[in-house]
Protein backbone atom coordinates (compact mmCIF):
# COMPACT_ATOMS: atom_id res chain seq x y z
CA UNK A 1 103.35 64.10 84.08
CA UNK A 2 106.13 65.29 81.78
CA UNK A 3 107.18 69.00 81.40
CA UNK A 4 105.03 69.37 77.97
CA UNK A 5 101.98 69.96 80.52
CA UNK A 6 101.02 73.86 80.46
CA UNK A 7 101.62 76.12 83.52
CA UNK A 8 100.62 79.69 83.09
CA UNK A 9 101.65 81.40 85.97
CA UNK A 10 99.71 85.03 87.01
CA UNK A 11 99.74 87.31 90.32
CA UNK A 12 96.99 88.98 91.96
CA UNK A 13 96.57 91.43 94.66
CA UNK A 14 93.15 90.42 95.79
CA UNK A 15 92.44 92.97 98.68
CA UNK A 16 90.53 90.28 101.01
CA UNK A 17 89.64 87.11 99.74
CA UNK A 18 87.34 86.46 102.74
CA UNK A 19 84.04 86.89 101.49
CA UNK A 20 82.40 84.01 100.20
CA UNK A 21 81.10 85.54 96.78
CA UNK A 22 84.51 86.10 96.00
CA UNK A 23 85.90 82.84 96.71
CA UNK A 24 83.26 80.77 95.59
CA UNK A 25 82.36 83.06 92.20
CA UNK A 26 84.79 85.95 90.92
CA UNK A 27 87.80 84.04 91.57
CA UNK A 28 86.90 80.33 89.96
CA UNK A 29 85.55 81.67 87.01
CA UNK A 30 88.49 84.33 86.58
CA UNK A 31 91.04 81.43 86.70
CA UNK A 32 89.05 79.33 84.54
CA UNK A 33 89.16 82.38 82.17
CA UNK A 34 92.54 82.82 81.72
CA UNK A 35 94.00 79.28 82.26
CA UNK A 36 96.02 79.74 85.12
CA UNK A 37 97.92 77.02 86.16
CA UNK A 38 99.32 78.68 89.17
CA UNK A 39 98.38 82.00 91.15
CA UNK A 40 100.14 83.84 93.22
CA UNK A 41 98.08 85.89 96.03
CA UNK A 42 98.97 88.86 98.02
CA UNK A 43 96.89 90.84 100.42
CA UNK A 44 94.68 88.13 101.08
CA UNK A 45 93.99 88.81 104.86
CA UNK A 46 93.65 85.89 106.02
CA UNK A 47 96.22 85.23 108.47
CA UNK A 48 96.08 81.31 108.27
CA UNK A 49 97.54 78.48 106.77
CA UNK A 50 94.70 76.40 104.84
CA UNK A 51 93.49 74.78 102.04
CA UNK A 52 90.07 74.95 100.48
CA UNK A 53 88.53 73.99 96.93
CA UNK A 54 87.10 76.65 94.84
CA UNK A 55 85.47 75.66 92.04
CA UNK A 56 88.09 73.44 89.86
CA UNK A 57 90.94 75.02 91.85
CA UNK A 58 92.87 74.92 95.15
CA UNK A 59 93.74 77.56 96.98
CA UNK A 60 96.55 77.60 99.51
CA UNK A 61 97.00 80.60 102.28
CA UNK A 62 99.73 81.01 104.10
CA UNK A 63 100.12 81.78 107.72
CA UNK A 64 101.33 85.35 108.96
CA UNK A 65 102.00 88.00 111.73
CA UNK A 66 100.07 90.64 110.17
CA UNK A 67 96.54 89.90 108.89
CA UNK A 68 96.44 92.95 106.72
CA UNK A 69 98.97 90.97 104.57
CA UNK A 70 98.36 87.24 103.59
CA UNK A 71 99.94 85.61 101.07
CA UNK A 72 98.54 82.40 99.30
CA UNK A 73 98.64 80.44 96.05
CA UNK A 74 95.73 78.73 93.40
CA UNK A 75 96.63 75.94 91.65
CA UNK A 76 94.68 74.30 88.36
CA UNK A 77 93.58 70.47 89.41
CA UNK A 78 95.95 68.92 86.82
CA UNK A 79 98.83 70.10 89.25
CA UNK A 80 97.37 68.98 92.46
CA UNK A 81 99.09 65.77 92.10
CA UNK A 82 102.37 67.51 91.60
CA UNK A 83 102.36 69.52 94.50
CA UNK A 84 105.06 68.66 96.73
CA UNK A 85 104.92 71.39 99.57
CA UNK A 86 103.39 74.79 100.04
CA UNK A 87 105.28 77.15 102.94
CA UNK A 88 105.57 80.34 104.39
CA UNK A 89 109.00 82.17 104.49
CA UNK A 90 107.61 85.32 106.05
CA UNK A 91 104.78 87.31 106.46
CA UNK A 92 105.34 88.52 102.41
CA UNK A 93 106.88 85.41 100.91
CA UNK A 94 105.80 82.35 99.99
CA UNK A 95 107.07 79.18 98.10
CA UNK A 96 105.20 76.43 95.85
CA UNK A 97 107.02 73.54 94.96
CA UNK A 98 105.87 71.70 92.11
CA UNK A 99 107.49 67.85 91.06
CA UNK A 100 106.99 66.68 88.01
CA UNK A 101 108.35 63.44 86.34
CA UNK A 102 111.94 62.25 87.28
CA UNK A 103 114.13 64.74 89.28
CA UNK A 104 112.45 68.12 87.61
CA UNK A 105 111.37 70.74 90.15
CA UNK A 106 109.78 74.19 89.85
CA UNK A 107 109.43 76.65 92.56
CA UNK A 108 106.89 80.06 92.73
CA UNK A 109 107.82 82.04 95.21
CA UNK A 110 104.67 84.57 95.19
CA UNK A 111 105.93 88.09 97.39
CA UNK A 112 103.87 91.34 98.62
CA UNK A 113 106.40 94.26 98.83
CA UNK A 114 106.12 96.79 101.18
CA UNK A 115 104.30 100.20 99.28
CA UNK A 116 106.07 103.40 98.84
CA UNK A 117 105.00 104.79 102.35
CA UNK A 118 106.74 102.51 104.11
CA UNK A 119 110.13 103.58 105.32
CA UNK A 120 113.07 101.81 103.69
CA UNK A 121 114.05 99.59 106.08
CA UNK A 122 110.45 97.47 105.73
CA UNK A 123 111.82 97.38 102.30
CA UNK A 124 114.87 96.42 102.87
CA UNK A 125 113.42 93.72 104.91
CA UNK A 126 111.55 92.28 102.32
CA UNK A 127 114.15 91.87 99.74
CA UNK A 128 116.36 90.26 102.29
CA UNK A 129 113.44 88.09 102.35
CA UNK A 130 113.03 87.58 99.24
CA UNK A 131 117.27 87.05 98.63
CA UNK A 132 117.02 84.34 101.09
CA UNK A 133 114.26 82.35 99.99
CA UNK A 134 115.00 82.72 96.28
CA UNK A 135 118.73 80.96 97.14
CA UNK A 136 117.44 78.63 99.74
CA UNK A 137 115.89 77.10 96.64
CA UNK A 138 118.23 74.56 94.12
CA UNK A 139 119.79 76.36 91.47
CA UNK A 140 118.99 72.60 89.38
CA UNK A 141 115.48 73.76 89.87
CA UNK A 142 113.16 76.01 87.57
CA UNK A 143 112.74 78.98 89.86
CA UNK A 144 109.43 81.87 89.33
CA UNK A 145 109.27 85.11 91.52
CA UNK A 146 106.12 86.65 91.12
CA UNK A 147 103.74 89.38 93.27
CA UNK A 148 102.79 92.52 94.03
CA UNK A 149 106.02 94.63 94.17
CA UNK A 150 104.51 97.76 94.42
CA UNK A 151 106.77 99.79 92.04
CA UNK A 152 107.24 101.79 88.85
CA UNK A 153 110.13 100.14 87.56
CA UNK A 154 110.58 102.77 84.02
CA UNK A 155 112.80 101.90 81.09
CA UNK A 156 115.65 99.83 81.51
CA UNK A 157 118.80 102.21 82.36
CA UNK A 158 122.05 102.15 80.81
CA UNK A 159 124.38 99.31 81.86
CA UNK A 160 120.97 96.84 83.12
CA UNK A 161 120.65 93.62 81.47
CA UNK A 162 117.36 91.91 82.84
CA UNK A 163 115.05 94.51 82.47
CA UNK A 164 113.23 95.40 79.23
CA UNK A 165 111.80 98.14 77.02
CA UNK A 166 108.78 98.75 78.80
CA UNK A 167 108.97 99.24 82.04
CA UNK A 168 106.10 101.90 83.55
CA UNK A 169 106.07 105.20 84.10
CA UNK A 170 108.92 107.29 85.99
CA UNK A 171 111.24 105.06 88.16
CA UNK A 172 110.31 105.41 92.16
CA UNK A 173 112.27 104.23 95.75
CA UNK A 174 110.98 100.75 94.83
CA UNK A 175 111.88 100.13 91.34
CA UNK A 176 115.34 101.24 91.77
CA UNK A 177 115.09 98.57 94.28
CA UNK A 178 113.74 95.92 92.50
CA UNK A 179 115.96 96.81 89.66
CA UNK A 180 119.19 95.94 91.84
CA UNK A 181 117.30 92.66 92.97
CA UNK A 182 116.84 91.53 89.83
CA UNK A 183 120.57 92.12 87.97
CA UNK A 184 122.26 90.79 90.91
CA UNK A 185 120.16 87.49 90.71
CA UNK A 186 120.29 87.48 86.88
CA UNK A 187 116.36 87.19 87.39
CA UNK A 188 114.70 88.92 84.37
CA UNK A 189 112.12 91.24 84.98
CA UNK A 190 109.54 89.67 82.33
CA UNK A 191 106.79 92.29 82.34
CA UNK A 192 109.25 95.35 80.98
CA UNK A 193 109.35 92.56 77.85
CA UNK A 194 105.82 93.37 76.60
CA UNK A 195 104.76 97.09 74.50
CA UNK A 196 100.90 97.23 76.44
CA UNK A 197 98.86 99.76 77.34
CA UNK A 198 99.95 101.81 80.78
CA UNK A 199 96.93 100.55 82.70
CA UNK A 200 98.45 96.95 81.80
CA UNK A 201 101.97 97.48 83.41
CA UNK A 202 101.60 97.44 86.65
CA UNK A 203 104.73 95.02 88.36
């Protein structure tokens, strides 16, 4: 499989995934909908590593200390083949590794930051986390971060570089956060790219 084969990549905060309806219905026929090729999951509370088939997809959750968290993945079955390993590197990040033809890998690390009630330091936790298993990773390979970050990240600020015109509403604790995560990994923040409406911007 060369790297010509499609891979839209989208992030959803599914607030349980544990009933059936949902696993077996909403969800197969969403992904079908918009062609994901891989999803990343947050908040699926499940606390367990597994993997199940729903509908044309697989779906991948990840073990963790807390089962109000739960992080997972859904991947088209054109990847399946491709998959090289699925792992937990906390209780809020995850990594996919994808290998396609010859030495070519990509990596989705899928995370579920901490909300604006937590204190800092749960914050600061999770970007450590995030930091680490970000440059754990090859820099050779093709590298995604994508979640729930639980922010309002605004417009991009003087002096930033990967951020870009439309960022939503007023900057909070978090986006200032994830701001600073993203210039110093030169990651750019690709949903400030796009002029939607406000109900659309969510990060």
């Amino acid at each position: 499989m060369g790297m010509s084969t499609r891979m839209p990549l989208g992030t959803f905060n599914a607030n349980s995934i544990g009933s059936q309806f949902k696993r077996e219905e909403t969800l197969p026929s969403d992904l079908e909908a918009y062609k994901i090729g891989i999803l990343g999951f947050q908040e699926t509370r499940i606390d367990h590593q597994s993997e199940v088939q729903i509908g044309k997809y697989h779906l991948f959750t990840l073990p963790t200390g807390n089962p109000h968290h739960g992080i997972g993945f859904a991947i088209a079955p054109h990847l399946r083949e491709n998959l090289r390993k699925c792992w937990a590197h906390s209780d809020r990040v995850g990594i996919l590794q994808i290998q396609f033809s010859g030495a070519h890998r990509v990596n989705v690390i899928t995370g579920y930051a901490p909300h604006s009630g937590y204190p800092t330091v749960d914050v600061d936790k999770f970007y450590e986390d995030l930091h680490d298993a970000f440059h754990s990773l090859p820099s050779r390979n093709t590298t995604f971060i994508i979640g729930d970050f639980n922010t309002k990240i605004g417009r991009r600020r003087e002096g930033e570089t990967y951020l870009g015109n439309w960022g939503r509403g007023q900057r909070n604790r978090n986006g200032h956060t994830l701001a600073l995560f993203c210039e110093a990994n030169q990651l750019f923040l690709t949903n400030t790219a796009f002029q939607k409406k406000a109900q659309h911007l969510t990060t």
